[in-house]
N, C-alpha and C. Protein backbone atom coordinates (compact mmCIF):
# COMPACT_ATOMS: atom_id res chain seq x y z
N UNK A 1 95.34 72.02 156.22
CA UNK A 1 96.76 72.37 156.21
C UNK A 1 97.50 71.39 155.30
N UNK A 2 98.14 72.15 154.43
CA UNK A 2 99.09 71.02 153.44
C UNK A 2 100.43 70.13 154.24
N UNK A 3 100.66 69.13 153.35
CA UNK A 3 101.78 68.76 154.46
C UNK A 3 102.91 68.43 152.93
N UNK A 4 104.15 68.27 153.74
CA UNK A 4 105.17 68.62 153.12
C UNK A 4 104.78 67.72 151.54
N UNK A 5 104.88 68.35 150.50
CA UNK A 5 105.09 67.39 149.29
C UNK A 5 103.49 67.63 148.69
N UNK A 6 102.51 68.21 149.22
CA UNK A 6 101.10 68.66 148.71
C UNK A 6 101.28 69.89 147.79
N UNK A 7 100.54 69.78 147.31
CA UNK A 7 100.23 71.02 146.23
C UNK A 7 98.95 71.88 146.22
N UNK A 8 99.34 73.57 146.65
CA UNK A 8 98.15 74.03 147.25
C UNK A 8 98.01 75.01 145.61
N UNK A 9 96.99 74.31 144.71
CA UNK A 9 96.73 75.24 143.54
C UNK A 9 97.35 76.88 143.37
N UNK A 10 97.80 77.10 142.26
CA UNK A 10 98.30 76.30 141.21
C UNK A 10 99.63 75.42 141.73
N UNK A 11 99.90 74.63 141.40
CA UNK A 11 100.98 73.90 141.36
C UNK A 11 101.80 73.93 141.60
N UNK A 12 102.13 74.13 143.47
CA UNK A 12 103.40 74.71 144.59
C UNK A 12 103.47 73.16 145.35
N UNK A 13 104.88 73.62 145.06
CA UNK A 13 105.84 71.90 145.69
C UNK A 13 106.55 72.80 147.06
N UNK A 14 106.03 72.15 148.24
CA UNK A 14 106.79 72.72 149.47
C UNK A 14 107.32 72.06 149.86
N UNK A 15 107.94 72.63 150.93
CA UNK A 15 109.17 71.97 151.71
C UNK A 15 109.02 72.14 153.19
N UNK A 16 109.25 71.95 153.98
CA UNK A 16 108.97 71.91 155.56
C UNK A 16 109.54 73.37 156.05
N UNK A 17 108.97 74.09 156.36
CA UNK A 17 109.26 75.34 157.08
C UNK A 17 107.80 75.95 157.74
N UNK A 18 107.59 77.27 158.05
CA UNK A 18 106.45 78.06 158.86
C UNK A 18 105.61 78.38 157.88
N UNK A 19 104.32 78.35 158.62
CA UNK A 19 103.13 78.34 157.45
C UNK A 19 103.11 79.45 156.97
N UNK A 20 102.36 79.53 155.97
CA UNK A 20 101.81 80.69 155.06
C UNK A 20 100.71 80.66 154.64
N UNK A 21 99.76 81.81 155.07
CA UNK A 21 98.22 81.50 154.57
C UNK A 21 98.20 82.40 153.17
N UNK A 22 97.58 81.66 152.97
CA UNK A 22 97.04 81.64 151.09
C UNK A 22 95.75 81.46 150.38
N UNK A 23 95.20 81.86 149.15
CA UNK A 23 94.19 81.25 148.23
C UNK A 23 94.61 80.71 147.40
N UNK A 24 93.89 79.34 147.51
CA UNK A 24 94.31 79.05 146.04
C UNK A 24 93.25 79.24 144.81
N UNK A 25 94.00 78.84 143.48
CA UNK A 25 93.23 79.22 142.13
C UNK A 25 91.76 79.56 142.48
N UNK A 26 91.04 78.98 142.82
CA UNK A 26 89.52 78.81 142.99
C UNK A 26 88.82 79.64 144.34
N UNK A 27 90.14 80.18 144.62
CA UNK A 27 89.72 81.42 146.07
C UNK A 27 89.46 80.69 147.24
N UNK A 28 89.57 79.22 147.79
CA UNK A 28 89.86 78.57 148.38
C UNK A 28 91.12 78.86 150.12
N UNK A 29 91.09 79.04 150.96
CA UNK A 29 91.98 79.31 151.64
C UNK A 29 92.61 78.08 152.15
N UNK A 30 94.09 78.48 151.72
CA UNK A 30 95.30 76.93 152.80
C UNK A 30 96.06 77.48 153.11
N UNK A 31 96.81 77.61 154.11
CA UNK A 31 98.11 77.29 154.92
C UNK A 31 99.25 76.37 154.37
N UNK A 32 100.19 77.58 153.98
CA UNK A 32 101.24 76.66 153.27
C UNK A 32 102.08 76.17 154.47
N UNK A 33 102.44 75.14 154.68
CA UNK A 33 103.46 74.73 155.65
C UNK A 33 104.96 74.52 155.94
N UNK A 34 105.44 74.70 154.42
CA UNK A 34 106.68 75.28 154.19
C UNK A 34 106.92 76.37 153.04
N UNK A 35 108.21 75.93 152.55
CA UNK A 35 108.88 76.99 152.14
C UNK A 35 108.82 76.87 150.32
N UNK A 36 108.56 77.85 149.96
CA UNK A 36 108.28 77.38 148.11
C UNK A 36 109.75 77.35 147.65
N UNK A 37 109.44 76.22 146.68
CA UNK A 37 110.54 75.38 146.08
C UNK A 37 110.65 75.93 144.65
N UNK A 38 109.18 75.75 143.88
CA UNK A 38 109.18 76.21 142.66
C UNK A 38 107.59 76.73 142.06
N UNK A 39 107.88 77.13 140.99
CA UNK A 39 106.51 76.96 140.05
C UNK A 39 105.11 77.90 140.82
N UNK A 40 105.47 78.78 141.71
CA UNK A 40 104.30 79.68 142.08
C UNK A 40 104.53 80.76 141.40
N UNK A 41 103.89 81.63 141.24
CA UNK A 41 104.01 83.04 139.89
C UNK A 41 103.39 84.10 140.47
N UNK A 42 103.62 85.19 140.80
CA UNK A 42 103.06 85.63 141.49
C UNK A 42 102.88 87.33 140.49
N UNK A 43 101.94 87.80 140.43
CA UNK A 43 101.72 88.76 139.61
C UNK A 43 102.80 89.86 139.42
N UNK A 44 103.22 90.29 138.13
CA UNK A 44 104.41 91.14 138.05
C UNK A 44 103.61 92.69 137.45
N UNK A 45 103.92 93.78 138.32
CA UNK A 45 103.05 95.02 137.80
C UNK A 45 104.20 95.51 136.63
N UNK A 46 103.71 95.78 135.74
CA UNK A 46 104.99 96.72 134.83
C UNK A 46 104.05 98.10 134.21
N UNK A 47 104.90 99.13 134.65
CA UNK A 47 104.52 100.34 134.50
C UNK A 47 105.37 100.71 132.89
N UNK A 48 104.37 101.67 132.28
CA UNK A 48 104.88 102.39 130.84
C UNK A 48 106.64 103.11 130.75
N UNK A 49 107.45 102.54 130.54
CA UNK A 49 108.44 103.86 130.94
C UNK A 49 108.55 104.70 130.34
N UNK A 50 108.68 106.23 130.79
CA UNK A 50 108.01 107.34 130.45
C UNK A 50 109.00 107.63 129.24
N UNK A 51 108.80 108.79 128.46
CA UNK A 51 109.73 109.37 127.56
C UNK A 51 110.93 109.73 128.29
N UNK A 52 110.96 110.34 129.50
CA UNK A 52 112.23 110.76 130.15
C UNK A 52 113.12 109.41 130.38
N UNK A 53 112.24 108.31 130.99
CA UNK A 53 113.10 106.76 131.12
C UNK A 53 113.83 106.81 130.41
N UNK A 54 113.03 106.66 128.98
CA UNK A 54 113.73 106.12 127.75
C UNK A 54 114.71 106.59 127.25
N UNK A 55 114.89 107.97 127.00
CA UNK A 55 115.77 109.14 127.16
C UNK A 55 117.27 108.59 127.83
N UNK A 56 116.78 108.79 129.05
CA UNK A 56 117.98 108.48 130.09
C UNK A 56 118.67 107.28 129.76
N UNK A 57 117.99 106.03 129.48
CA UNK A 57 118.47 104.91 129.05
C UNK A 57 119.30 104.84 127.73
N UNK A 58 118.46 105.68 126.54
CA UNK A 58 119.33 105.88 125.43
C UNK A 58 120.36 106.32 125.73
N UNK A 59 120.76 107.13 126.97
CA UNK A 59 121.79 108.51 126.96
C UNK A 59 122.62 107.32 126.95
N UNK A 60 122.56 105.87 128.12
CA UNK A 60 123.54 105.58 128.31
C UNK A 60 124.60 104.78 127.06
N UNK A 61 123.56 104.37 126.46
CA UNK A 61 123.99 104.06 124.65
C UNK A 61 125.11 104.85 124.04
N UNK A 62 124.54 106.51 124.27
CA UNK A 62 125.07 107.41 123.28
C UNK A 62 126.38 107.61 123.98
N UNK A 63 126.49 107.61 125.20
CA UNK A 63 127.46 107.93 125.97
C UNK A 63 129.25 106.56 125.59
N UNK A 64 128.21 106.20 125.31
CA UNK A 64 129.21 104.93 124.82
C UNK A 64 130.19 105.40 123.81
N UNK A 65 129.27 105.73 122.22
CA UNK A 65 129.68 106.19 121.86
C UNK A 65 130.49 108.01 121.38
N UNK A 66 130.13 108.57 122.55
CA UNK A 66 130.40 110.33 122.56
C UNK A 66 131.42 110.34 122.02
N UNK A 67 131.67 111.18 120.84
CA UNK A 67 133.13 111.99 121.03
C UNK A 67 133.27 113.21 121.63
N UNK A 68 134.37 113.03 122.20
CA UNK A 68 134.85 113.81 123.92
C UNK A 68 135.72 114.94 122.93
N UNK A 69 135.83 114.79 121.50
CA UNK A 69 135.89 116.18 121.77
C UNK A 69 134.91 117.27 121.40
N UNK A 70 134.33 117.05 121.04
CA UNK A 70 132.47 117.71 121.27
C UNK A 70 132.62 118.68 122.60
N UNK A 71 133.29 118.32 123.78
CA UNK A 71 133.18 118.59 125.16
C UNK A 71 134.41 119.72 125.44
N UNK A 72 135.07 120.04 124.28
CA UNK A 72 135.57 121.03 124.02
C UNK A 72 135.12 122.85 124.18
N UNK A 73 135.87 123.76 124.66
CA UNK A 73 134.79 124.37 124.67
C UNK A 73 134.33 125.09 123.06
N UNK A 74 133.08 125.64 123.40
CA UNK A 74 132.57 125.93 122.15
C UNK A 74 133.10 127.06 121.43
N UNK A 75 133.03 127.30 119.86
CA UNK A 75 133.56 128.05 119.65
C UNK A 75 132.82 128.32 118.03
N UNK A 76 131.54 128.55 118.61
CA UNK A 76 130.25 128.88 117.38
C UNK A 76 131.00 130.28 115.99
N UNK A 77 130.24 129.82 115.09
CA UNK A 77 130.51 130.65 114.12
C UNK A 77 129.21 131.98 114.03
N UNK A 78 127.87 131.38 113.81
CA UNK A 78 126.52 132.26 113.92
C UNK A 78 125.66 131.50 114.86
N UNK A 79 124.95 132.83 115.72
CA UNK A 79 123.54 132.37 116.31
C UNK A 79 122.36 132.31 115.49
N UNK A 80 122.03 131.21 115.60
CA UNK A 80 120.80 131.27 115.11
C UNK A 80 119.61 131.23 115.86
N UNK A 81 119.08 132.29 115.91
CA UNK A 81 117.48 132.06 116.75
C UNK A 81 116.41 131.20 116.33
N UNK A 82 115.47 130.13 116.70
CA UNK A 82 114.40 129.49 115.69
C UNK A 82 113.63 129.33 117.08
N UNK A 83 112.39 128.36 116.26
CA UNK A 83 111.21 128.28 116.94
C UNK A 83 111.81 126.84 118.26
N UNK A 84 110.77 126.12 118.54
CA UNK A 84 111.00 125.52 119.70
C UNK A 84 110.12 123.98 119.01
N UNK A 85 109.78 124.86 117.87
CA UNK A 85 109.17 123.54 117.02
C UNK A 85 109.79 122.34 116.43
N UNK A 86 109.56 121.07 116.68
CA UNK A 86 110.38 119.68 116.37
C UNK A 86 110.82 119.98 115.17
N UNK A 87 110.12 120.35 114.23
CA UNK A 87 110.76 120.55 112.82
C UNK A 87 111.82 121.21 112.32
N UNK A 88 111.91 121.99 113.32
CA UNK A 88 113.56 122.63 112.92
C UNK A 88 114.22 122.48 113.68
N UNK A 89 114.59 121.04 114.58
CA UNK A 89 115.57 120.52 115.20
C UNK A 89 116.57 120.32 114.11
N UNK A 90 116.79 119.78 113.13
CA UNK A 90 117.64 119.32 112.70
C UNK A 90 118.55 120.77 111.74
N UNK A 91 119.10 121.86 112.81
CA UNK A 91 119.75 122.84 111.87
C UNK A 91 120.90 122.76 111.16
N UNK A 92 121.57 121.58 111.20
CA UNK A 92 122.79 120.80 110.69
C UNK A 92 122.28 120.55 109.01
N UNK A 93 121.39 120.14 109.66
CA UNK A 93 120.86 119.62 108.06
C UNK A 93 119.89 120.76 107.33
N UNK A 94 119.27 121.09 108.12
CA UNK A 94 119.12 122.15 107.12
C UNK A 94 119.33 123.51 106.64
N UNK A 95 120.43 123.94 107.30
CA UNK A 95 121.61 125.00 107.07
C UNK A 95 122.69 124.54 106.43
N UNK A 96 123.26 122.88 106.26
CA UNK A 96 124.64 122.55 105.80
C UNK A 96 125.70 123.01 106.57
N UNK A 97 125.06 122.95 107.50
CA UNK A 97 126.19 123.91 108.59
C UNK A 97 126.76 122.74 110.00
N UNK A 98 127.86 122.52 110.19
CA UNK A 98 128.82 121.59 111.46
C UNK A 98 127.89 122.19 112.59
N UNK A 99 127.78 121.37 113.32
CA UNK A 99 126.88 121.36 114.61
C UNK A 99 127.83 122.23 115.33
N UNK A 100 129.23 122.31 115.40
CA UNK A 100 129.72 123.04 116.40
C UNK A 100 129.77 124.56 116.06
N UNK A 101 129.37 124.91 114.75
CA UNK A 101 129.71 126.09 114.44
C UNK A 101 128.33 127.24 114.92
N UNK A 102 127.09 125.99 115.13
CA UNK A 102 125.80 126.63 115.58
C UNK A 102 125.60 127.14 116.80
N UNK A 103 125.30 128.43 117.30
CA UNK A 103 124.62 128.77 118.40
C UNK A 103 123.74 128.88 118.70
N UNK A 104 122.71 127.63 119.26
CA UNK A 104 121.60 127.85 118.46
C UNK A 104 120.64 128.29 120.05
N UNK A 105 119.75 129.19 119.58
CA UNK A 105 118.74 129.84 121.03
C UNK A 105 117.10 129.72 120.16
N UNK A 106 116.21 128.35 121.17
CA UNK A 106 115.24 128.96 120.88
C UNK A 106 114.31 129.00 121.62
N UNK A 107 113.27 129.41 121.24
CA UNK A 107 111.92 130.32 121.90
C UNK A 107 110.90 129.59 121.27
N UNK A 108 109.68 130.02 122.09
CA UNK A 108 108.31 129.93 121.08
C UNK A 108 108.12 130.98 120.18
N UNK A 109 107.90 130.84 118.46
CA UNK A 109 107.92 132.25 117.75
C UNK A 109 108.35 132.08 117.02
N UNK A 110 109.95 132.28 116.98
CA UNK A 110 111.18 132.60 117.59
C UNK A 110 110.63 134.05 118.21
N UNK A 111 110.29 133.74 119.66
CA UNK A 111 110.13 135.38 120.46
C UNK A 111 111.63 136.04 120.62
N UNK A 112 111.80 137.01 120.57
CA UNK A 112 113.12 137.98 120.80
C UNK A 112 112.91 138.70 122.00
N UNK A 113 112.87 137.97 122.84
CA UNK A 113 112.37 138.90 124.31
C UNK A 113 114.08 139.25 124.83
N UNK A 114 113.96 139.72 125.97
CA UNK A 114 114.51 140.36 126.19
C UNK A 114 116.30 139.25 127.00
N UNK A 115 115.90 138.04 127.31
CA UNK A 115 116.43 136.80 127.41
C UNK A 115 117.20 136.19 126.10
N UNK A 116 116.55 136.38 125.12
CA UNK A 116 117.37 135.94 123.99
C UNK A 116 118.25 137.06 123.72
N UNK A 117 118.15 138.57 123.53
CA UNK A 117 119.09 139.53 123.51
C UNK A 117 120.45 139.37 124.29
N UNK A 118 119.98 139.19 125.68
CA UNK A 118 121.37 138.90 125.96
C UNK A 118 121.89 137.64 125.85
N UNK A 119 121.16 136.22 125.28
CA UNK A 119 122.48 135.15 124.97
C UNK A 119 122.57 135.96 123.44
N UNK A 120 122.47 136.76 122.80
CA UNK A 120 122.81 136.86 121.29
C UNK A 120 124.02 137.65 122.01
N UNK A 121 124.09 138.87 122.78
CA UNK A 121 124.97 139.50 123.16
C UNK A 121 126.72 138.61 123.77
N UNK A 122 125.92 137.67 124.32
CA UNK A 122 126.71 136.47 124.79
C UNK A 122 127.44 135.92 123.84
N UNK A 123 126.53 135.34 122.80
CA UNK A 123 127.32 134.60 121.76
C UNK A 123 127.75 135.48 121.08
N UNK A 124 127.67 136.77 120.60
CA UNK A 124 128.63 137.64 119.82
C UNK A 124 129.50 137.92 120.84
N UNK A 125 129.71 138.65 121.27
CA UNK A 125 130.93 139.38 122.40
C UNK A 125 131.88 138.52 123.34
N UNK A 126 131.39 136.92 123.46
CA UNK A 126 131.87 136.18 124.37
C UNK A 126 132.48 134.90 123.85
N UNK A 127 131.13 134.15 123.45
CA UNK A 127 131.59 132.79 122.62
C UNK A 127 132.19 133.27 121.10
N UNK A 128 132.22 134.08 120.65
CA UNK A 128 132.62 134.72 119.16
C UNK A 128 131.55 134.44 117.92
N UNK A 129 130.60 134.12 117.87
CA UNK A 129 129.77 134.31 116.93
C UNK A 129 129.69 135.63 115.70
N UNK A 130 129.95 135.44 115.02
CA UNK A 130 129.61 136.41 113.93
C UNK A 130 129.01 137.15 113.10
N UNK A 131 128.00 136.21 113.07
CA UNK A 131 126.75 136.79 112.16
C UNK A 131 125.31 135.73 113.25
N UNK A 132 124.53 136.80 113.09
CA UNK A 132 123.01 136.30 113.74
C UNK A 132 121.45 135.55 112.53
N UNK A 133 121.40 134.76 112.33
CA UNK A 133 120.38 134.53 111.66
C UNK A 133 118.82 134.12 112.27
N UNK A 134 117.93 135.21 112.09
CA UNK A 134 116.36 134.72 113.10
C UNK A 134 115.58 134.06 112.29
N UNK A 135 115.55 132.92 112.45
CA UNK A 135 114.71 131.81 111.31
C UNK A 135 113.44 131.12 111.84
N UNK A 136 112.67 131.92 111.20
CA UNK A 136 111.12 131.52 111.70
C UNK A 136 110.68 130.33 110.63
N UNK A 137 109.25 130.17 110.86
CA UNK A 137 108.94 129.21 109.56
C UNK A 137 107.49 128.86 109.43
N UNK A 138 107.05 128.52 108.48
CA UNK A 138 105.21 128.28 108.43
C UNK A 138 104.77 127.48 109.07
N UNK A 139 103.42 127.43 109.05
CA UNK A 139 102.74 126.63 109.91
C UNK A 139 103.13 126.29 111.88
N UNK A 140 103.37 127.56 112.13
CA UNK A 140 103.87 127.83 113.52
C UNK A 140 102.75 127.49 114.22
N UNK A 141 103.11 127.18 115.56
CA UNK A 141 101.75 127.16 116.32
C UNK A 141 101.18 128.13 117.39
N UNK A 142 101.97 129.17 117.11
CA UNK A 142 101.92 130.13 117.52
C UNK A 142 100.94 131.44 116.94
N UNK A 143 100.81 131.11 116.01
CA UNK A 143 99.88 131.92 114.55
C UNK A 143 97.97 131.24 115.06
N UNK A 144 98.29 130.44 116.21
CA UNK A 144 96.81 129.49 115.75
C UNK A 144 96.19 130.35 117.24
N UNK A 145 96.76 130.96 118.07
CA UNK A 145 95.81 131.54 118.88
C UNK A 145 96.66 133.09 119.19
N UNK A 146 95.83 133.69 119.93
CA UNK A 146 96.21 135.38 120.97
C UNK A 146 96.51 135.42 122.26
N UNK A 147 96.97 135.94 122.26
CA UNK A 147 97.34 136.04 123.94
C UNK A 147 95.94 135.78 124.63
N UNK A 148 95.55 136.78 124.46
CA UNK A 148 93.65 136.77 125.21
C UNK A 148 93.59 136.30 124.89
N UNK A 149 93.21 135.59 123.73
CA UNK A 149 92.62 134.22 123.86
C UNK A 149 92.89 133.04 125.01
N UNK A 150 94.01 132.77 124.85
CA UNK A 150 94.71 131.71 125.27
C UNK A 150 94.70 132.06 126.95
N UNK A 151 95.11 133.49 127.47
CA UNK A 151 94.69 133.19 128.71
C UNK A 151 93.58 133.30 129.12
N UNK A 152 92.67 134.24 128.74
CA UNK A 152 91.26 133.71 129.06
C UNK A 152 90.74 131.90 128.73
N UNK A 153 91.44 130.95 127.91
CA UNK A 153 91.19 129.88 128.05
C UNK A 153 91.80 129.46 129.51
N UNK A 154 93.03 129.62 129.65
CA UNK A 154 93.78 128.54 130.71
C UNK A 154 93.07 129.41 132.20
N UNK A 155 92.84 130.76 132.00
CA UNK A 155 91.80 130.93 133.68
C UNK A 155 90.47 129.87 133.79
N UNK A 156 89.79 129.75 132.63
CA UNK A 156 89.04 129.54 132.85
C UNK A 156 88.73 127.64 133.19
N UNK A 157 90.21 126.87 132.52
CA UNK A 157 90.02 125.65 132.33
C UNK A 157 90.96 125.29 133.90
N UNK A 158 91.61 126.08 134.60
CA UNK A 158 92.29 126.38 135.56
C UNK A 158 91.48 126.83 136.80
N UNK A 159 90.79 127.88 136.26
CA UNK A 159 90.52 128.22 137.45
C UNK A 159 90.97 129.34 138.44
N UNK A 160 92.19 129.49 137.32
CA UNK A 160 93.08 130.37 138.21
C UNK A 160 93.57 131.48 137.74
N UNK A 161 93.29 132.65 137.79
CA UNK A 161 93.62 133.79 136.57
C UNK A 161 94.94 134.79 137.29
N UNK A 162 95.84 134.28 137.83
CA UNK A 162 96.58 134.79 138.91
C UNK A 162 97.59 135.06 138.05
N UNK A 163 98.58 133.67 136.73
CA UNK A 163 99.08 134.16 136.15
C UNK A 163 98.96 135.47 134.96
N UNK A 164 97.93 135.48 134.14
CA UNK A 164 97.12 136.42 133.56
C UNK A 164 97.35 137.99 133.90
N UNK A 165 97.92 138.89 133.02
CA UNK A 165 97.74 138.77 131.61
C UNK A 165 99.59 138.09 131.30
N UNK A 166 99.46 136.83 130.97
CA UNK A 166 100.84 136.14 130.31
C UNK A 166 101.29 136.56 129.10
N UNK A 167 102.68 137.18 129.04
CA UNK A 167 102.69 137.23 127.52
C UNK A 167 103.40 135.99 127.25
N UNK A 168 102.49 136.00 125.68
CA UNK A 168 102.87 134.32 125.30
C UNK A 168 103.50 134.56 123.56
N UNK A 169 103.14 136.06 123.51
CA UNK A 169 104.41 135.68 121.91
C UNK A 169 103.40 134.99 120.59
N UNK A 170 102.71 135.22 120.50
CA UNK A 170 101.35 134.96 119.80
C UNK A 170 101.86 135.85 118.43
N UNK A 171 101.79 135.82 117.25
CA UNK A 171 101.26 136.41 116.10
C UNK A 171 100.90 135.58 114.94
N UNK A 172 100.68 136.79 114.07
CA UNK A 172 99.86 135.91 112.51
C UNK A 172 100.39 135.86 111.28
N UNK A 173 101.35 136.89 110.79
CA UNK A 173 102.22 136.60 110.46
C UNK A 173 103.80 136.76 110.18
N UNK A 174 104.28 135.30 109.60
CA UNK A 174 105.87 135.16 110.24
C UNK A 174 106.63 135.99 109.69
N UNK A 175 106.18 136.65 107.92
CA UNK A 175 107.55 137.75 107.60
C UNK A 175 106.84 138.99 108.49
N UNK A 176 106.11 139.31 109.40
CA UNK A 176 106.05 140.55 109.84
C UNK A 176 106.49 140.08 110.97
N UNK A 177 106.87 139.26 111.64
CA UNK A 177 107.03 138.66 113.05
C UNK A 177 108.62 138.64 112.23
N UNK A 178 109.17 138.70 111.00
CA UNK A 178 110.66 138.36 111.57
C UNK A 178 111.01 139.56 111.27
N UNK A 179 110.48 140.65 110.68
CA UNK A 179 110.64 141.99 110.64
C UNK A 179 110.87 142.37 112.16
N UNK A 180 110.06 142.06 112.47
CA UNK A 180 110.01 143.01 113.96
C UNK A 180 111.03 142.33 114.58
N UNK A 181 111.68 141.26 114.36
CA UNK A 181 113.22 141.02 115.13
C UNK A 181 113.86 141.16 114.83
N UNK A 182 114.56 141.45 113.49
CA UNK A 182 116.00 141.85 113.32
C UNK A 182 115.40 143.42 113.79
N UNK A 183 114.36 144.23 113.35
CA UNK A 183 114.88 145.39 114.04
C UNK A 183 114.86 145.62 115.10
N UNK A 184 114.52 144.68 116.42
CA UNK A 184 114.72 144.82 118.06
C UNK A 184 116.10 144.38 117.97
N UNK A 185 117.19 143.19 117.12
CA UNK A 185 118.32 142.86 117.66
C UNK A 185 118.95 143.92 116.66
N UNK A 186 118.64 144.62 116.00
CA UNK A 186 119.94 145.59 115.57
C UNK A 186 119.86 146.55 116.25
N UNK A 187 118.70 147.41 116.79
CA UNK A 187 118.68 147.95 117.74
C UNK A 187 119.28 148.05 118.77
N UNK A 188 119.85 147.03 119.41
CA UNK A 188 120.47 146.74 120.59
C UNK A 188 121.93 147.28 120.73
N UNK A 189 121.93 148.01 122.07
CA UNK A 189 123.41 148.65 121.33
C UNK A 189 124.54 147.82 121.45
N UNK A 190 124.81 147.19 122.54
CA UNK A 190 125.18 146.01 122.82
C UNK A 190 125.53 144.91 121.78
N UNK A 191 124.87 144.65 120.76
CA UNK A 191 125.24 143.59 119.59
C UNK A 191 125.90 144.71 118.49
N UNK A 192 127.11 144.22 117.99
CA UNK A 192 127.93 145.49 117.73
C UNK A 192 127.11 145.65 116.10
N UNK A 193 127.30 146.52 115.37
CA UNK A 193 127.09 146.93 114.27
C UNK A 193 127.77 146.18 112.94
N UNK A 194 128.44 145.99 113.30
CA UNK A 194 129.10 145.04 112.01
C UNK A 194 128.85 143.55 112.04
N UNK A 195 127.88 143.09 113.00
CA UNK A 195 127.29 142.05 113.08
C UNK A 195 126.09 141.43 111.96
N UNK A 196 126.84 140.88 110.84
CA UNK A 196 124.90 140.96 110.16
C UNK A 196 124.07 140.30 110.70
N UNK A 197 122.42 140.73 110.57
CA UNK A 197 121.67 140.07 111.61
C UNK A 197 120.34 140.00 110.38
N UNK A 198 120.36 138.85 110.35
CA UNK A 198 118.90 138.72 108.49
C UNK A 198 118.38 137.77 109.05
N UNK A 199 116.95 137.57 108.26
CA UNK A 199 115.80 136.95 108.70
C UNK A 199 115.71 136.08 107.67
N UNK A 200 115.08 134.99 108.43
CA UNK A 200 114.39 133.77 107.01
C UNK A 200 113.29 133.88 107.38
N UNK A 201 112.22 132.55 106.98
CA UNK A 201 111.67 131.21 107.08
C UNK A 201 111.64 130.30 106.39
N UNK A 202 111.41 129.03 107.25
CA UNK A 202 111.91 127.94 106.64
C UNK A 202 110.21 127.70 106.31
N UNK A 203 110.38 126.82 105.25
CA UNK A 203 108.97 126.34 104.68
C UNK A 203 108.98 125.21 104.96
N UNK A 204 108.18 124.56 106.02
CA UNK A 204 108.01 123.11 106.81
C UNK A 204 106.99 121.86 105.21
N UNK A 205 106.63 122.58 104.49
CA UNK A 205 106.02 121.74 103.46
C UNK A 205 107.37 121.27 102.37
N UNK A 206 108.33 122.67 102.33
CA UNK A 206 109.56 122.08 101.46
C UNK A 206 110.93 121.98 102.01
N UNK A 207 111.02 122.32 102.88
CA UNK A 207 112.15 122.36 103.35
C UNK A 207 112.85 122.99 102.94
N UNK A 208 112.71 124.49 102.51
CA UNK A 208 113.30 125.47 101.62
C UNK A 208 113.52 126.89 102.72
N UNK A 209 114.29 127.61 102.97
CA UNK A 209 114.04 128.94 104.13
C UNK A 209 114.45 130.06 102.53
N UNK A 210 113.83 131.07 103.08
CA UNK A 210 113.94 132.37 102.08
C UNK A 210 114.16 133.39 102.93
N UNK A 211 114.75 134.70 102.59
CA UNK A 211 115.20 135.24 103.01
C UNK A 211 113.85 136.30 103.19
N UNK A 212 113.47 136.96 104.39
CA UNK A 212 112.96 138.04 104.19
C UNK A 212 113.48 139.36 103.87
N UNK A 213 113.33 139.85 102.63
CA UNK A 213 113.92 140.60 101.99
C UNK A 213 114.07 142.25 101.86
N UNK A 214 115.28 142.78 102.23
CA UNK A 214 114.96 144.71 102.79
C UNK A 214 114.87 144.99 103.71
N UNK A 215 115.24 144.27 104.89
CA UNK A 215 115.06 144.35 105.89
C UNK A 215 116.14 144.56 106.69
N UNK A 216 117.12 143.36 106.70
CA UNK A 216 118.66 143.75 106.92
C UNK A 216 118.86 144.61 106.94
N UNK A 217 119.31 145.04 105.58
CA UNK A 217 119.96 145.97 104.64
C UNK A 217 119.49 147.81 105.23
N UNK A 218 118.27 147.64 105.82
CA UNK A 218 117.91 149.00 105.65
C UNK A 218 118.08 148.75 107.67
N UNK A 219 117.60 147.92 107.78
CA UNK A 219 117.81 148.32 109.55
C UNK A 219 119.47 148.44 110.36
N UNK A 220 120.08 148.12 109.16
CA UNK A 220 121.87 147.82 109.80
C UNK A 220 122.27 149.42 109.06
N UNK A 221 121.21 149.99 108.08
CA UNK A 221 122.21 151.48 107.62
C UNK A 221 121.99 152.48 108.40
C-alpha cells in the first residue's frame, strides 16, 4: 500500500484520501491511498468524425456567415432536372445562372418518374418557373449496369429478393435517355404548353452541355 507522497508507476503524486486499486506500468498491482494530484494519463479513445459530424460543424461556420436574405421565399426562374452526380453540383457555375433563379430537382439519370413531374408541375404553376431544362451528362453511372442486373446482384449479395423487381432507371444512352424526357414532360397536361422544355448534356471531360437537337421543337408542336 502506498503512503501519502509515494509514487505508484507511472509517476502519481497522492494525497491522503480512500484507496484505489490499480496496475502499475509493469502490471504490478497497488492500492492508491489517496487522491491524484497530478501527472496520471489515462487513455483517451478518439473516434473518426463522420462526414455528417463534419458537415454539421461546418454548418455552424456557414451559419455565421448566411445571408438571411437567401431565406426569402423563392422565386426560381427555370427548373432544371440533372443527375444526382457530384459533378453537376455546381449549376451556378455551369449555367452562369444566380443560384436563386435555379429550381433545381434531381434524380439518378436524371429519371423523370412520376415524382419529378409533379415538382416540375410545382415549380411551373406555383413557385413561377418558366422554362424547364433536363440536363443529363456522360459518363453517368447509371449507363454501367441494368436493372436485372443490379437486382439480381443485391438478392443475391443480400439475400433478400423481397425488394425485386426495383426499378432503378438504368440506361445506355444519354441523348436517347434525354429524348425520352422532354417527351414524358411535354406530354404532361398539367405543365402548360408554352413552357419550353429542351434537353442537354453536359460533357464531364469539358465542361461543355449541348443541346440535344429536334427534339423540343417537334415534341412542343
Amino acid at each position: 500500500m502506498l503512503q501519502r507522497g509515494q509514487v505508484c508507476e507511472p509517476k502519481t503524486v497522492l494525497a491522503e484520501g480512500p484507496g484505489l486499486a490499480m496496475n502499475d506500468s509493469r502490471g504490478r498491482g497497488c492500492t492508491l491511498t489517496g487522491v491524484l494530484l497530478a501527472n496520471i494519463h489515462y487513455p483517451i479513445r478518439r473516434f473518426a468524425m463522420s462526414i455528417i459530424d463534419k458537415a454539421l460543424k461546418a454548418n455552424q461556420t456557414y451559419a455565421k456567415k448566411y445571408d438571411r436574405k437567401l431565406g426569402a421565399h423563392p422565386a426560381p426562374k427555370i427548373a432544371v432536372v440533372t443527375c444526382m452526380d457530384p459533378r453537376l453540383s455546381d449549376l451556378p457555375g455551369i449555367l452562369g445562372l444566380p443560384i436563386a433563379d435555379i429550381d433545381v430537382i434531381r434524380t439518378g439519370g436524371p429519371a423523370v418518374t412520376e415524382d419529378v413531374l409533379g415538382e416540375l408541375v410545382v415549380s411551373t404553376r406555383v413557385l413561377g418557373s418558366k422554362e424547364i431544362m433536363l440536363l443529363n451528362h456522360t459518363g453517368c453511372g447509371f449507363t454501367t449496369f441494368t436493372d436485372h442486373e443490379l437486382n439480381a446482384k443485391l438478392t443475391a449479395l443480400t439475400g433478400d429478393s423481397s425488394p425485386a423487381p426495383m426499378r432503378l432507371f438504368s440506361f445506355k444512352d444519354p441523348e436517347e435517355n434525354t429524348r425520352e424526357q422532354i417527351k414524358k414532360v411535354r406530354s404532361h397536361p398539367w405543365i402548360a404548353k408554352d413552357v419550353p422544355v429542351r434537353g442537354f448534356i453536359f460533357d464531364v471531360e469539358t465542361g461543355l452541355i449541348r443541346e440535344v437537337k429536334g427534339v423540343a421543337q417537334d415534341a412542343a408542336a
